[in-house]
Protein backbone atom coordinates (compact mmCIF):
# COMPACT_ATOMS: atom_id res chain seq x y z
CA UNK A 1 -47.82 7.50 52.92
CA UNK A 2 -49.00 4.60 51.35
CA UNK A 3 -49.90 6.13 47.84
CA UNK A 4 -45.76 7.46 48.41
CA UNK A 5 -45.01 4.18 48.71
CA UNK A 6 -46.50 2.58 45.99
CA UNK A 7 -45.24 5.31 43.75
CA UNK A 8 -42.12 5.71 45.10
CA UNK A 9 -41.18 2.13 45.31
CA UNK A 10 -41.06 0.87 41.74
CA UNK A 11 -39.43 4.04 40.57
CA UNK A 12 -37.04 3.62 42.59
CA UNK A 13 -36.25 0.16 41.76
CA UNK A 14 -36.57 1.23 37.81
CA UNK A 15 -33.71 3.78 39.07
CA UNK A 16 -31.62 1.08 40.61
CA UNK A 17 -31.56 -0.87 37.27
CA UNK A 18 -30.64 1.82 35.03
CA UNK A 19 -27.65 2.64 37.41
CA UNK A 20 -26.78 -1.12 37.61
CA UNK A 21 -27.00 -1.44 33.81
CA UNK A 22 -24.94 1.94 33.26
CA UNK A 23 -22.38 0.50 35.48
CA UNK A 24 -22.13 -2.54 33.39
CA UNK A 25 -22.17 -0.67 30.15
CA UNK A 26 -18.69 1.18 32.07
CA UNK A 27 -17.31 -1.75 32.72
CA UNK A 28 -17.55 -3.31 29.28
CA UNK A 29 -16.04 0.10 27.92
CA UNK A 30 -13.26 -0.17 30.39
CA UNK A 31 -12.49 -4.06 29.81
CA UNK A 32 -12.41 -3.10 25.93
CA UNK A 33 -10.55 -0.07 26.06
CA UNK A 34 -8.07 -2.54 28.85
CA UNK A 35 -7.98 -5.07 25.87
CA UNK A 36 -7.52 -2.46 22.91
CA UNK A 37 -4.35 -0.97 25.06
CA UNK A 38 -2.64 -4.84 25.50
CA UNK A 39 -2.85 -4.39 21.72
CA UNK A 40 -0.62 -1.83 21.70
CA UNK A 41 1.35 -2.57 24.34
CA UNK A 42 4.84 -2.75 22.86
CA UNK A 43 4.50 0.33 21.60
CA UNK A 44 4.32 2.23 24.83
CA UNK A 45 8.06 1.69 25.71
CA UNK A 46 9.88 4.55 26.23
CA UNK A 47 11.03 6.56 23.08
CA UNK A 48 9.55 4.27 20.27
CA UNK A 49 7.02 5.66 17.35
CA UNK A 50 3.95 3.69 17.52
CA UNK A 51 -0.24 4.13 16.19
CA UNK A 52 -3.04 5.95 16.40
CA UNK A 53 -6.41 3.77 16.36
CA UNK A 54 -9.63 4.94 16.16
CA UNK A 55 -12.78 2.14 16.69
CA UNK A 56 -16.15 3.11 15.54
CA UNK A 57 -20.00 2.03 15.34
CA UNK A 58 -22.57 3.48 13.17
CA UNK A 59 -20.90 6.64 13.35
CA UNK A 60 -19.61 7.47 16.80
CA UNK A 61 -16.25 6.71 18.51
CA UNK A 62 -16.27 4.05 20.39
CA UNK A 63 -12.51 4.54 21.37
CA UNK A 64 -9.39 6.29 19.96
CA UNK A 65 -6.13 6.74 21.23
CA UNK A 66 -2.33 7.24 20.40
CA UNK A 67 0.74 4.74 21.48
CA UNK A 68 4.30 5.82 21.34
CA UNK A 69 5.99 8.78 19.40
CA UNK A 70 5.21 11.06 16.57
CA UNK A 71 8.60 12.07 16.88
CA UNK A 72 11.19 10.45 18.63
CA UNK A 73 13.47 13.42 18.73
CA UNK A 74 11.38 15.24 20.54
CA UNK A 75 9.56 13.16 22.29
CA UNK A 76 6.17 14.29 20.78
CA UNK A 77 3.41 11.46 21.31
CA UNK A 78 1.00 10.44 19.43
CA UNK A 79 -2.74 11.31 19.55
CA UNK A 80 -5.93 10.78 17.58
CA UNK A 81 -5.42 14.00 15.49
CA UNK A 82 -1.70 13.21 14.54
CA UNK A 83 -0.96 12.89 10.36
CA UNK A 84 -0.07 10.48 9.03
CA UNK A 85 1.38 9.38 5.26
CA UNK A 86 -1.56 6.53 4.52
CA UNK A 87 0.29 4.87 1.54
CA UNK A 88 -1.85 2.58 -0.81
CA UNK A 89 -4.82 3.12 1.47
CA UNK A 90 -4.75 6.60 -0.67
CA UNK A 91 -5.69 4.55 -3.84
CA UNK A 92 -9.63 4.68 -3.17
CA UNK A 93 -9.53 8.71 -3.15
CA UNK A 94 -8.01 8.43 -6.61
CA UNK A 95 -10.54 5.78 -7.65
CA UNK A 96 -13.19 8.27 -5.98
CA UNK A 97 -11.81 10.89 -8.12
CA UNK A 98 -12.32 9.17 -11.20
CA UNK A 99 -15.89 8.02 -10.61
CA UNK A 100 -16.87 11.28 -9.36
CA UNK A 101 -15.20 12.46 -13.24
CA UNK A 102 -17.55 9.97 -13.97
CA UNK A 103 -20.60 11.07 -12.88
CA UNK A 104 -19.69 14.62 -14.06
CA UNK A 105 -19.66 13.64 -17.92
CA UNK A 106 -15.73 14.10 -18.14
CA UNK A 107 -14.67 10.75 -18.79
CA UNK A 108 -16.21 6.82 -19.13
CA UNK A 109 -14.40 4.05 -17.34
CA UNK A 110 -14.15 2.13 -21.26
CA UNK A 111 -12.06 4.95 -22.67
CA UNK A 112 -8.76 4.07 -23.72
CA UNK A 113 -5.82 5.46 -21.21
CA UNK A 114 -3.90 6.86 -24.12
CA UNK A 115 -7.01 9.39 -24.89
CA UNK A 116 -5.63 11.62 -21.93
CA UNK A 117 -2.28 10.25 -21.79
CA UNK A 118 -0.82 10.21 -25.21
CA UNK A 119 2.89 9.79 -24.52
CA UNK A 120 1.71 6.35 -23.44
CA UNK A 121 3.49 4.00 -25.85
CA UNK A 122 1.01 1.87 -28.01
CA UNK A 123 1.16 -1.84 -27.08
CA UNK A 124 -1.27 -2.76 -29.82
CA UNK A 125 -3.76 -3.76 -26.86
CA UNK A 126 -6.55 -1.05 -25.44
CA UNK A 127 -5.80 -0.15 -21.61
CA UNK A 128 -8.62 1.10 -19.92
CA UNK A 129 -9.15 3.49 -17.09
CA UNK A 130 -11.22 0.72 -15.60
CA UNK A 131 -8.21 -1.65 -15.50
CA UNK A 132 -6.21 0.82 -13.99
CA UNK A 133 -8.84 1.03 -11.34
CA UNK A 134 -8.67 -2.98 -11.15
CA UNK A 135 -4.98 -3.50 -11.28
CA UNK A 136 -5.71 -5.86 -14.97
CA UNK A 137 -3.85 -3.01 -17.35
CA UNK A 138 -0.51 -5.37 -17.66
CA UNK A 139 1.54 -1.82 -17.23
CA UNK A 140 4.43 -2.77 -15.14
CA UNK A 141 4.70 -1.00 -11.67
CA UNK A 142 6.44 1.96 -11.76
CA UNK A 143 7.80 1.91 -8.04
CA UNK A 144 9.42 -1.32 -8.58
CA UNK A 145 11.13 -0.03 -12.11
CA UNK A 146 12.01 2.89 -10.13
CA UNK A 147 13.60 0.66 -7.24
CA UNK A 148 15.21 -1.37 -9.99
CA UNK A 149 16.77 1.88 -11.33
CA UNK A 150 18.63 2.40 -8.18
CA UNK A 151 15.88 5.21 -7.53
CA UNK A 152 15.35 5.38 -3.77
CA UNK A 153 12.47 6.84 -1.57
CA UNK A 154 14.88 9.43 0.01
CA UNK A 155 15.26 10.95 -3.56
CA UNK A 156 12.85 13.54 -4.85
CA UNK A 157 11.04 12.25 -7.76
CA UNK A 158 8.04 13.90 -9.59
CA UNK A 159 5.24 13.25 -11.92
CA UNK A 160 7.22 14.08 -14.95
CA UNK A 161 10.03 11.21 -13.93
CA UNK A 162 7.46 8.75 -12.73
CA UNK A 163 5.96 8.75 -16.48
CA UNK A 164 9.34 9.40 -17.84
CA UNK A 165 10.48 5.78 -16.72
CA UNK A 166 6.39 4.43 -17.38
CA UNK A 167 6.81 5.39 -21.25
CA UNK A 168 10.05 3.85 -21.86
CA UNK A 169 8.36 0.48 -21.89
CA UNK A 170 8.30 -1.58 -24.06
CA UNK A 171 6.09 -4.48 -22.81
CA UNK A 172 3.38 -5.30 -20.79
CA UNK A 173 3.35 -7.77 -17.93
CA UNK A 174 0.22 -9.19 -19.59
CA UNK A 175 -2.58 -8.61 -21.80
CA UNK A 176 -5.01 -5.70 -20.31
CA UNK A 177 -7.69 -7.72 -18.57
CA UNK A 178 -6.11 -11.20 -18.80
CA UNK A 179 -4.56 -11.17 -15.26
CA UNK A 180 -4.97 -9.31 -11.76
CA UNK A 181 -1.14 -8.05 -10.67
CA UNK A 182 -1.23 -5.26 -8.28
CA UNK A 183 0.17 -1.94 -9.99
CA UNK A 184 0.91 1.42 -8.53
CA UNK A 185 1.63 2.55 -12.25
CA UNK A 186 -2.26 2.21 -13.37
CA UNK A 187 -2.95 4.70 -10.02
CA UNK A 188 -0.33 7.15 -10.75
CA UNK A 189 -1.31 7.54 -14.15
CA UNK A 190 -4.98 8.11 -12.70
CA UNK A 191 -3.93 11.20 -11.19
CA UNK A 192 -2.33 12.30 -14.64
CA UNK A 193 -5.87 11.66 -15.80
CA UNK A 194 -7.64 13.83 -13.19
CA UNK A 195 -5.15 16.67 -14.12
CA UNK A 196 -6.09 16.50 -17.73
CA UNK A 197 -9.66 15.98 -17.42
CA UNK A 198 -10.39 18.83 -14.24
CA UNK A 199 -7.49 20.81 -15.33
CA UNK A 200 -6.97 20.65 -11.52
CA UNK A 201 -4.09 18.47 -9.67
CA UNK A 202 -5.61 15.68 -7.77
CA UNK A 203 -4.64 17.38 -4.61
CA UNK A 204 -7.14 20.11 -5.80
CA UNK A 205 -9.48 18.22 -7.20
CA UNK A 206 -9.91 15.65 -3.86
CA UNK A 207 -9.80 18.57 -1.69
CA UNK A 208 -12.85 20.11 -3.12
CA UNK A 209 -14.73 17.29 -4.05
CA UNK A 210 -14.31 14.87 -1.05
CA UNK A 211 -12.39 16.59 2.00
CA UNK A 212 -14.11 19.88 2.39
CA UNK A 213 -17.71 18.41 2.16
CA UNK A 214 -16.82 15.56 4.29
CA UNK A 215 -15.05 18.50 6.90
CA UNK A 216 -11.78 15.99 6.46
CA UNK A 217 -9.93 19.48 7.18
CA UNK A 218 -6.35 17.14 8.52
CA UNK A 219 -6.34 16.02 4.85
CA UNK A 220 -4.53 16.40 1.78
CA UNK A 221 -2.14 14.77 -1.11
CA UNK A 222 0.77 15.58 0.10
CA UNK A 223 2.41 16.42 -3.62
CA UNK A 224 5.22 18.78 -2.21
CA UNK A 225 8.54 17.45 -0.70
CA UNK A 226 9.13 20.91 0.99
CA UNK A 227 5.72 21.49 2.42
CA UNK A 228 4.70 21.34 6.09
CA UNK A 229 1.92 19.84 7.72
CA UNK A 230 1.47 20.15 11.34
CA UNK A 231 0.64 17.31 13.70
CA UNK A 232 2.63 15.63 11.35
CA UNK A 233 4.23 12.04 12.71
CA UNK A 234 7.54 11.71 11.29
CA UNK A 235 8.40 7.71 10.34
CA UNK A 236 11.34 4.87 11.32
CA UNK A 237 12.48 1.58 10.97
CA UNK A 238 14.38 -0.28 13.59
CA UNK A 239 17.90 -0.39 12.44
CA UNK A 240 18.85 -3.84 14.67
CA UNK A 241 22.66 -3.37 14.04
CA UNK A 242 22.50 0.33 15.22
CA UNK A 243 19.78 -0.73 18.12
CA UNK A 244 18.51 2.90 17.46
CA UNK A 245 15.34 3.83 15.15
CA UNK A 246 15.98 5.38 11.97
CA UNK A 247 14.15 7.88 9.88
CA UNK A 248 12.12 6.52 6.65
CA UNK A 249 10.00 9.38 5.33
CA UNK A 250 9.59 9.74 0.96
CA UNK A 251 10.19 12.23 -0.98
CA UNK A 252 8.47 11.63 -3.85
CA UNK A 253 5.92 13.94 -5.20
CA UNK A 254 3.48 12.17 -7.35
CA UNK A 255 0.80 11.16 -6.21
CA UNK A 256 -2.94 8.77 -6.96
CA UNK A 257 -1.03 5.54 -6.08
CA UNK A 258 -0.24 7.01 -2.20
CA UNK A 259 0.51 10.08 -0.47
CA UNK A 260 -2.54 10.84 1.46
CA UNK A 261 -1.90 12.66 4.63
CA UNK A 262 -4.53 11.71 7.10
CA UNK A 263 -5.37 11.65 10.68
CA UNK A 264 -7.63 8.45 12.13
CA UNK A 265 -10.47 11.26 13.04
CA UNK A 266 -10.78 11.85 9.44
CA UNK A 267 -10.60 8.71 8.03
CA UNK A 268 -13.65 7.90 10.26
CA UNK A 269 -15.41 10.84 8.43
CA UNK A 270 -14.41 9.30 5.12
CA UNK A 271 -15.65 5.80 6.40
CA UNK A 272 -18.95 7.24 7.20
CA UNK A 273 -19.77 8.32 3.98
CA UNK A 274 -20.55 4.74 3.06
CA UNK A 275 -23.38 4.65 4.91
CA UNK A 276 -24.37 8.36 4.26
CA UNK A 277 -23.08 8.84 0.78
CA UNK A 278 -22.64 12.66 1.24
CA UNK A 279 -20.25 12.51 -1.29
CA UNK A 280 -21.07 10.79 -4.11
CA UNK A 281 -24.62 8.99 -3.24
CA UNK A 282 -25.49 5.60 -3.57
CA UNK A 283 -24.50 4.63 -7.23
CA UNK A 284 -21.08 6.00 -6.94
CA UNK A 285 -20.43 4.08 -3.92
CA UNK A 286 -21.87 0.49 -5.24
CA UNK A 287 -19.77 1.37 -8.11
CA UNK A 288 -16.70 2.40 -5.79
CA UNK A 289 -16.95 -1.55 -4.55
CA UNK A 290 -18.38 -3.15 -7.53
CA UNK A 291 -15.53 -5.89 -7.62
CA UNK A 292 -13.45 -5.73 -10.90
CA UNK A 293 -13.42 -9.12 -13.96
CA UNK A 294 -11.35 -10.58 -15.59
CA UNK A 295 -12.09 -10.99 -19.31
CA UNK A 296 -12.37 -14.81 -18.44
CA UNK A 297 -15.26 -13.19 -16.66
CA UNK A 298 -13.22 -14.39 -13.32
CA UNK A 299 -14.54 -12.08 -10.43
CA UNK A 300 -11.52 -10.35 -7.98
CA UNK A 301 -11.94 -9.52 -4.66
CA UNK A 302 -10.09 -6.09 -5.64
CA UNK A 303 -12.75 -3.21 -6.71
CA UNK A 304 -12.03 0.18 -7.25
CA UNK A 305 -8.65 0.93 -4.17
CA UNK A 306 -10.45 -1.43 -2.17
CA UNK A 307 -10.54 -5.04 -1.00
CA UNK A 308 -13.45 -7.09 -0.26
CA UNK A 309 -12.80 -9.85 1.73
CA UNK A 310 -14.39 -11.93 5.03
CA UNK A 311 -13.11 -12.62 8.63
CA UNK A 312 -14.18 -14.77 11.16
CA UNK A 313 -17.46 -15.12 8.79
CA UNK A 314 -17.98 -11.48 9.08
CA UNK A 315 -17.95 -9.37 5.91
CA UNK A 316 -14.89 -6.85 5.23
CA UNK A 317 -14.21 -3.83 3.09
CA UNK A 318 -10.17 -2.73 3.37
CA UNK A 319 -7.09 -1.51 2.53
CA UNK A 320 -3.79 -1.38 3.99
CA UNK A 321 -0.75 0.77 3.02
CA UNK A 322 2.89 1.06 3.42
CA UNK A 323 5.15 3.98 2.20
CA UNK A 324 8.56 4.40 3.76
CA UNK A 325 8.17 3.80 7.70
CA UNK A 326 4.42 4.61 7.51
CA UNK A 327 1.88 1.86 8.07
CA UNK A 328 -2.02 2.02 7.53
CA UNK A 329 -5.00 0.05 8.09
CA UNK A 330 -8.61 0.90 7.29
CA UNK A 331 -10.97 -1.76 8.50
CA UNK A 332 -14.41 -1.85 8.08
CA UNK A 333 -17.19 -4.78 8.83
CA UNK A 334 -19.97 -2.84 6.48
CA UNK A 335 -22.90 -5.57 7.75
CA UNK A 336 -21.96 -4.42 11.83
CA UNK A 337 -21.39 -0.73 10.59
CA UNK A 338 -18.05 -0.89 12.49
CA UNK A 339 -14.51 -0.05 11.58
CA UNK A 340 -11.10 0.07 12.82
CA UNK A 341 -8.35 2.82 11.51
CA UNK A 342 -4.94 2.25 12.47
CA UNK A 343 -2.21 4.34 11.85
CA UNK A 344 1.26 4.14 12.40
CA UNK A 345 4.98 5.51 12.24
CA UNK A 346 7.21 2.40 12.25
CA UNK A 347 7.70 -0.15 9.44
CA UNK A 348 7.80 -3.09 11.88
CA UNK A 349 4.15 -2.24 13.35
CA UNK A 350 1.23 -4.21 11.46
CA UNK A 351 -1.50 -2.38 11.50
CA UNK A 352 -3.19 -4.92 9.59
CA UNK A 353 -3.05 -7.30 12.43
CA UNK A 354 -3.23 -4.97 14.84
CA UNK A 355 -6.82 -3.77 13.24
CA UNK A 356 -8.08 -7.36 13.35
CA UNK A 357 -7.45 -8.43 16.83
CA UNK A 358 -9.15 -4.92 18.20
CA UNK A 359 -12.02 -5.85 16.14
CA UNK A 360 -12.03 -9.18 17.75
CA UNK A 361 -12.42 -7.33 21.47
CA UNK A 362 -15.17 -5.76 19.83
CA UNK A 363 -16.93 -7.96 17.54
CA UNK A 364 -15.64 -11.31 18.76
CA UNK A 365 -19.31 -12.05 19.80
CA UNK A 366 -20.69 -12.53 16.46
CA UNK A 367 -17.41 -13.81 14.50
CA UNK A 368 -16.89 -17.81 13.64
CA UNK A 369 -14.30 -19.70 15.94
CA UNK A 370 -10.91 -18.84 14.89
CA UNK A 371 -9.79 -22.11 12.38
CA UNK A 372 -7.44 -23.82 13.54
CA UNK A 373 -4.20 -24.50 11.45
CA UNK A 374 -3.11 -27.78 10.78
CA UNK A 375 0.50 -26.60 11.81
CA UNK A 376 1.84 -23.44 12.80
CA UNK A 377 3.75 -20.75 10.36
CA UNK A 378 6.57 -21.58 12.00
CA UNK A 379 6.91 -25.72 11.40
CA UNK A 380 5.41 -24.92 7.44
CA UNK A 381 8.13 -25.85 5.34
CA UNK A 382 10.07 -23.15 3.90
CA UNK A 383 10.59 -23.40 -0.59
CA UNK A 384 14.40 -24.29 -0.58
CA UNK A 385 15.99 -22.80 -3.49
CA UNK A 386 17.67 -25.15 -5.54
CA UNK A 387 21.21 -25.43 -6.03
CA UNK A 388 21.94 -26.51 -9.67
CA UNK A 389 24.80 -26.06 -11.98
CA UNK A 390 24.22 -23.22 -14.96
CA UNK A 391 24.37 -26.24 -17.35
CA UNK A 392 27.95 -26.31 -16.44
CA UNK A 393 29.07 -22.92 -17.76
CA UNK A 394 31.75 -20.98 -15.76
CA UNK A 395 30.65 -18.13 -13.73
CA UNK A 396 32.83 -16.19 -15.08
CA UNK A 397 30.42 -16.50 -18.26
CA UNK A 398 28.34 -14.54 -16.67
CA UNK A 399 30.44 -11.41 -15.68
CA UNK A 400 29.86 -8.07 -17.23
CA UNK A 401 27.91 -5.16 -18.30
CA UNK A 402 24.56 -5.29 -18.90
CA UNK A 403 22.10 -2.65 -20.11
CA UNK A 404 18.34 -1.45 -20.07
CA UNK A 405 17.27 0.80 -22.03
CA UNK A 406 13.89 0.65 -20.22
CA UNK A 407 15.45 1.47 -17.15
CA UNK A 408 18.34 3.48 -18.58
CA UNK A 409 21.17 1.60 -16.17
CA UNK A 410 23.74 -0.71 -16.47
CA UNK A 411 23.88 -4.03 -14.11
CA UNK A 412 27.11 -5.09 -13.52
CA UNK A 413 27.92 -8.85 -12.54
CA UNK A 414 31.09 -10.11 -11.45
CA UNK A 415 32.33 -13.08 -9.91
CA UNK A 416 33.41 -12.72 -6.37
CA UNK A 417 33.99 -14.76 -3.44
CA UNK A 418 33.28 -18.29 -5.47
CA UNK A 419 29.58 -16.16 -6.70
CA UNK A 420 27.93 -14.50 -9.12
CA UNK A 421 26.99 -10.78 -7.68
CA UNK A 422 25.31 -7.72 -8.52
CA UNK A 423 28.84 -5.66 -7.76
CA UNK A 424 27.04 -2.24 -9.19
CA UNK A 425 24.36 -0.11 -10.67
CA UNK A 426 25.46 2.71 -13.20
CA UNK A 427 23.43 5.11 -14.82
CA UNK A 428 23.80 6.11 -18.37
CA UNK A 429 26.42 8.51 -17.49
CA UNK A 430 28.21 5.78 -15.78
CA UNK A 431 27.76 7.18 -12.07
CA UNK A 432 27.02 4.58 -9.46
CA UNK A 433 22.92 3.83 -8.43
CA UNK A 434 22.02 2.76 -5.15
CA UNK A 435 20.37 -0.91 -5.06
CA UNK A 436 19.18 -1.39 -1.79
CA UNK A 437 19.53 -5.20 -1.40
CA UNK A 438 20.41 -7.00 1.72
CA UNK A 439 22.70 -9.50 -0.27
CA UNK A 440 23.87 -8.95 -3.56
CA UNK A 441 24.66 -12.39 -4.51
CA UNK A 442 23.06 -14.05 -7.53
CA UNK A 443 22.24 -18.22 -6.65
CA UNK A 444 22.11 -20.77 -9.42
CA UNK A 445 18.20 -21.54 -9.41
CA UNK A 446 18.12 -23.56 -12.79
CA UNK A 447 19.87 -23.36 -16.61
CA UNK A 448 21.17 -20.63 -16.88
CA UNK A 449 18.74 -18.79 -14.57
CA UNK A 450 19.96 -16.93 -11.13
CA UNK A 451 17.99 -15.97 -8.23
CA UNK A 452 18.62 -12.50 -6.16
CA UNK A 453 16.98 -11.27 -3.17
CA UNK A 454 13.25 -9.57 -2.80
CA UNK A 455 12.38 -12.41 -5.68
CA UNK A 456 14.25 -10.99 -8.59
CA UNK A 457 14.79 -13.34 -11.43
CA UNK A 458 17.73 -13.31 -13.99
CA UNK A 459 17.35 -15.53 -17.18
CA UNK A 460 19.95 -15.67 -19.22
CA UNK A 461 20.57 -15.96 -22.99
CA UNK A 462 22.87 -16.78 -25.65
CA UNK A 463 23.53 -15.36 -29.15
CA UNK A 464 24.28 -17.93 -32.17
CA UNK A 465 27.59 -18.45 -31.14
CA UNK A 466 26.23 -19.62 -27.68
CA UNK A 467 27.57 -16.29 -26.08
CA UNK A 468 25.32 -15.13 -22.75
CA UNK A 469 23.87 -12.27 -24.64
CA UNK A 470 21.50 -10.94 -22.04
CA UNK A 471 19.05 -11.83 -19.78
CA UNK A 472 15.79 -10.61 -18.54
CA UNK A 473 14.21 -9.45 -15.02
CA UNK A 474 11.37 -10.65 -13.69
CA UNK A 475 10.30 -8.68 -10.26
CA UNK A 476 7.52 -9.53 -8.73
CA UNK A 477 4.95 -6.54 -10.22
CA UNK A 478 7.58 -6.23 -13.56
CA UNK A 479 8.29 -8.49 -15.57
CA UNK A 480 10.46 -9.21 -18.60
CA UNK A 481 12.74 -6.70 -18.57
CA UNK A 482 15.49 -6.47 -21.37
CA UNK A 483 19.32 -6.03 -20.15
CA UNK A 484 21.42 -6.38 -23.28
CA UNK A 485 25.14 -7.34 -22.51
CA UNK A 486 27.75 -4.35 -23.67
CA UNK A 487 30.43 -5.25 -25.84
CA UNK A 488 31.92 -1.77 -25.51
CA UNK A 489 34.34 -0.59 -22.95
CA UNK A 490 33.38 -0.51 -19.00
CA UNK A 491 33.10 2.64 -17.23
């Protein structure tokens, strides 16, 4: 009895603290998972789309779960295996492409774009593939011409009219290499690259080379307007005037610079492979984050679809994306082998922010005190625009038909209610475009310059006989586009 005891005794106490630390370890789960749901909180109102997240650490689930609807007409919710349209966070899947092109002897990163892309007009500067990879090729974005066009999401559009409106430029934003401005154009055209070099789409060529090995079977470009893909989540915006959601999905079918369909299970397969390099090894993945340079020899914190960055002192790999009502987040703290995926179905959500704070519940023990801010967002002072006089010209100067033959419409300005406005969009056949601004009023910002909503930029000039000839466009990712004014009759 005594030999039981001494035996027995210590074992059991040995049992005792296992259970007691096994409770703990529950409890910590439960507190995080408590914490992670707060997160989402907003989104578990009755009959609003919402996220899926999925948290990891070196490679297992630590938590994943869906808030609010996939589709809010019938009331389907969301869950870890729900699709979703990733937008830009598609980009490193092209720039995997590529490299993996690479590595098969198809292609160098130093070739010159117009090698596979001939129709590419000849600016008398070499574009790379590399700065398409690095957002430094000057080529203007081809979303924004598009949206300048009077081209909307809820159109179909395909590869052949996203190069279509690409070649009929005839400028660069800026040298190739001189300057980092983010451009979906230097992504689509990496797909048209894929194509020509693999004689395979990239939806082919991705699908064989990265999703199948990696058993991302939930994945795909989604190239196809008309296709289906179940567990789909359908997306919306909150129309505030209606108080009712809205549907945003695209219909545009090229793809490279978006259109990944994903589910947050499989993205955490894809963010594995970092640490495994199943696909690709170890070279193709320090080149897949090798951050890009500027010929001033200026490093970015943009590499190849991805962003390096830091929070809270803790090293970060990411990329966000946005496409119609569809918001992503891929988060990943490489040095803690943890990551965050958020995915969601309404334009309003953040996933970016979202991602963040759940990695604070998580990895708030080893990440800096938060700084604090001098003053909040809210008391920083806003840029007032300023009010001055075109260098006293009449609006009615200013009034009439303009055209772009890089955009193939006519702007039409006219003076009405004491301003300057955008009163209408024609194409070349003179039928009415679609220019989805919230105001279309045109403010004096300078001589002879006006300011429009979403940032556009109109600077005017004059011909000899001091006649406002023109002006050109600057928005945001394009800039410098040519309107000429017509002189013939108005349709």
């Amino acid at each position: 009895m005594k030999l039981f005891r001494s035996l027995g005794a210590p074992a059991l106490a040995l049992t005792l603290t296992a259970s007691s630390w096994g409770a703990r370890a529950a409890t910590h789960d439960d507190q995080n998972a408590a914490a992670t749901d707060q997160v989402f909180a907003d989104l578990a109102r009755p009959g609003s789309p919402g996220c899926a997240l999925a948290v990891a650490r070196d490679g297992k689930v630590l938590y994943e779960k869906g808030y609010g609807l996939a589709n809010v007409e019938e009331g389907v919710p969301i869950a870890p295996a729900t699709i979703f349209d990733i937008g830009s966070t598609s980009k490193q899947f092209t720039a995997s492409s590529i490299l993996l092109l690479e590595r098969q002897g198809k292609l160098a990163l130093n070739d010159d774009v117009r090698k596979y892309i001939p129709e590419l007009p000849d600016y008398g500067k070499k574009i790379t593939i590399l700065h398409l990879l690095n957002h430094t090729s000057g080529l203007r974005d081809y979303l924004t011409l598009m949206d300048l066009a009077g081209i909307n999401v809820d159109g179909v559009t395909t590869d052949e009219d996203a190069l279509q409106i690409v070649t009929r430029q005839k400028a660069l934003n800026f040298d190739p290499g001189s300057e980092f401005l983010y451009s979906n154009t230097g992504f689509f055209l990496l797909s048209v690259i894929v194509k020509h070099v693999s004689g395979e789409t990239l939806r082919e060529f991705a699908a064989k080379n990265i999703f199948a090995p990696l058993g991302m079977t939930h994945t795909q470009y989604r190239d196809d307007h008309t296709a289906l893909i179940p567990n789909r989540a359908l997306a919306y915006d909150w129309n505030e005037k209606k108080r009712a959601f809205t549907l945003n999905v695209s219909y545009f079918e090229q793809t490279g610079d978006g259109a990944v369909h994903t589910s947050v299970e499989d993205l955490l397969k894809w963010d594995e492979n970092f640490y495994t390099g199943k696909v690709g090894g170890p070279a193709f993945l320090e080149e897949l984050q090798q951050a890009g340079k500027l010929n001033s020899g200026k490093t970015l914190d943009y590499a190849k679809g991805l962003m390096a960055g830091n929070y809270r002192g803790l090293r970060t790999v990411m990329h966000g994306g946005a496409w119609g009502g569809y918001r992503a987040q891929l988060l990943r703290f490489p040095d803690q082998h943890f990551s965050v995926v958020c995915l969601c179905n309404l334009s309003s959500a953040q996933p970016d922010a979202r991602a963040r704070r759940v990695a604070e519940i998580y990895l708030g023990g080893v990440m800096q005190a938060r700084a604090e801010k001098d003053r909040s967002e809210d008391d920083e002072e806003k840029p007032k625009m300023q009010e001055i006089k075109t260098a006293g010209r009449p609006l009615a100067d200013f009034a009439g038909d303009y055209w772009s033959d890089e955009l193939g419409v006519t702007y039409r300005l006219a003076v009405a209610g004491g301003a300057l406005r955008l009163a209408r969009v024609l194409d070349a056949s003179g039928w009415p475009r679609s220019l989805d601004l919230p105001d279309n009023s045109l403010k004096p910002s300078g001589s002879d310059q006006f300011d429009a909503a979403f940032g556009l930029k109109l600077h005017f000039s004059e011909d000899a006989a001091h006649r406002i000839a023109g002006f050109t466009l600057d928005a945001g990712r394009t800039k410098g586009m040519m309107f000429l004014r017509r002189t013939g009759p108005a349709n």
